[in-house]
Protein backbone atom coordinates (compact mmCIF):
# COMPACT_ATOMS: atom_id res chain seq x y z
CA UNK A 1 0.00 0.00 0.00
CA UNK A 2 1.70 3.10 -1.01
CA UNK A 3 1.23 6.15 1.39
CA UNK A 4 -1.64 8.03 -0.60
CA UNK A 5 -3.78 5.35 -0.70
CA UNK A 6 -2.84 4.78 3.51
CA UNK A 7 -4.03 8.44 3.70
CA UNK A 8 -6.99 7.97 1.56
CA UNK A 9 -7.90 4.97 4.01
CA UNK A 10 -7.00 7.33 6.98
CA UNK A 11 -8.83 9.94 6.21
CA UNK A 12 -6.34 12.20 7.08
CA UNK A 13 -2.11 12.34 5.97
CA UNK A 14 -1.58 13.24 9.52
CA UNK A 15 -3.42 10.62 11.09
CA UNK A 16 -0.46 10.40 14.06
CA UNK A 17 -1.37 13.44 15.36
CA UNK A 18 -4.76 12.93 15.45
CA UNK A 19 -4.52 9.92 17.29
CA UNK A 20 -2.47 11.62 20.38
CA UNK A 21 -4.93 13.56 21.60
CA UNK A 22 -8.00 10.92 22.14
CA UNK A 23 -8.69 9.07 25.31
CA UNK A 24 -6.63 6.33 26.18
CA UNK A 25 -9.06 3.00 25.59
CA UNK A 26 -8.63 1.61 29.16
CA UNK A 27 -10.83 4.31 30.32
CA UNK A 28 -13.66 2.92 27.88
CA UNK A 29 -13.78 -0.40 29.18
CA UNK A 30 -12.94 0.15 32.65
CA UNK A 31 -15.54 2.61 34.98
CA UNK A 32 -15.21 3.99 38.55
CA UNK A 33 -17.77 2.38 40.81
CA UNK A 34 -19.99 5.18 42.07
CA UNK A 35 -20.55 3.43 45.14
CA UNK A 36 -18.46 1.09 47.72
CA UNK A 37 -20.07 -1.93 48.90
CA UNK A 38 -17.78 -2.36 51.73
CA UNK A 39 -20.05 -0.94 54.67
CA UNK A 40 -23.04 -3.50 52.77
CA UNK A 41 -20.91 -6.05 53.28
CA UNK A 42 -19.40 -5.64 56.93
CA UNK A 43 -22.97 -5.65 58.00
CA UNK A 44 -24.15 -8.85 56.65
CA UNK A 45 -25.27 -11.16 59.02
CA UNK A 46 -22.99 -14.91 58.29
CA UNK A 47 -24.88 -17.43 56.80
CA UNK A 48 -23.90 -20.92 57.65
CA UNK A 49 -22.85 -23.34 55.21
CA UNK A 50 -24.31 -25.80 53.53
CA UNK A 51 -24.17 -29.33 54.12
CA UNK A 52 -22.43 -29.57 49.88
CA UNK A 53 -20.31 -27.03 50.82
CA UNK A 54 -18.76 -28.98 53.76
CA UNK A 55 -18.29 -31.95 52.06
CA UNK A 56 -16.44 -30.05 49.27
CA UNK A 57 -14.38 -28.13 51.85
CA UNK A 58 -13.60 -31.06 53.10
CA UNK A 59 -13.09 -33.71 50.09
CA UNK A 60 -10.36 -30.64 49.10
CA UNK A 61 -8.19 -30.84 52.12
CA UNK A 62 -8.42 -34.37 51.92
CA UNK A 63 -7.27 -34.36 48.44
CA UNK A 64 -4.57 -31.85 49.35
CA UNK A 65 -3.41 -33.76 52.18
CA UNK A 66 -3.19 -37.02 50.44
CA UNK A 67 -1.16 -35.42 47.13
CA UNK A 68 1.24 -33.53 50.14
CA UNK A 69 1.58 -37.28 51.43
CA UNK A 70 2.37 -38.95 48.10
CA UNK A 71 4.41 -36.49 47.28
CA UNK A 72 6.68 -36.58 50.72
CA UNK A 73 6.82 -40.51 50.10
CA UNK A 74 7.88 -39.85 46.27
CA UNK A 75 10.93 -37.20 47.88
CA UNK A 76 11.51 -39.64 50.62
CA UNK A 77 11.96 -43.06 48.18
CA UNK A 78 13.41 -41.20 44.80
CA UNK A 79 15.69 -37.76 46.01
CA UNK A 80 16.38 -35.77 43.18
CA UNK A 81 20.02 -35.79 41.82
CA UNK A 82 21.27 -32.86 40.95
């Protein structure tokens, strides 16, 4: 593309410029909240959880403490070499 036909396309052989001046794009995409929900939130009264949510809670630290295990046993019997 030869530089006329980039102007043509441009609209305008000083199309640099132009472009300085405008908003950045973060500002387009990302807006201010116009209120905090902080004090909304430090007054909620705690729920308790649900029975599902226990068992997940706990199903995940059992996982965790079973790959921690595995993985002690897997240092203990085969130490890398370096």
């Amino acid at each position: 593309m030869t530089a006329r036909a980039f102007t043509q396309v441009a609209g305008d052989s000083n199309w640099a410029a132009n472009f300085e001046h405008r908003r950045p794009m973060v500002t387009y995409f990302f807006k201010p909240r116009q209120t905090c929900p902080a004090p909304a939130i430090g007054n909620a009264t705690p729920e308790p959880l649900l029975p599902i949510e226990k068992k997940l809670i706990a199903y995940s630290l059992a996982i965790g403490l079973a790959l921690l295990a595995v993985l002690a046993a897997v240092n203990h019997f085969v130490p890398a070499a370096f």
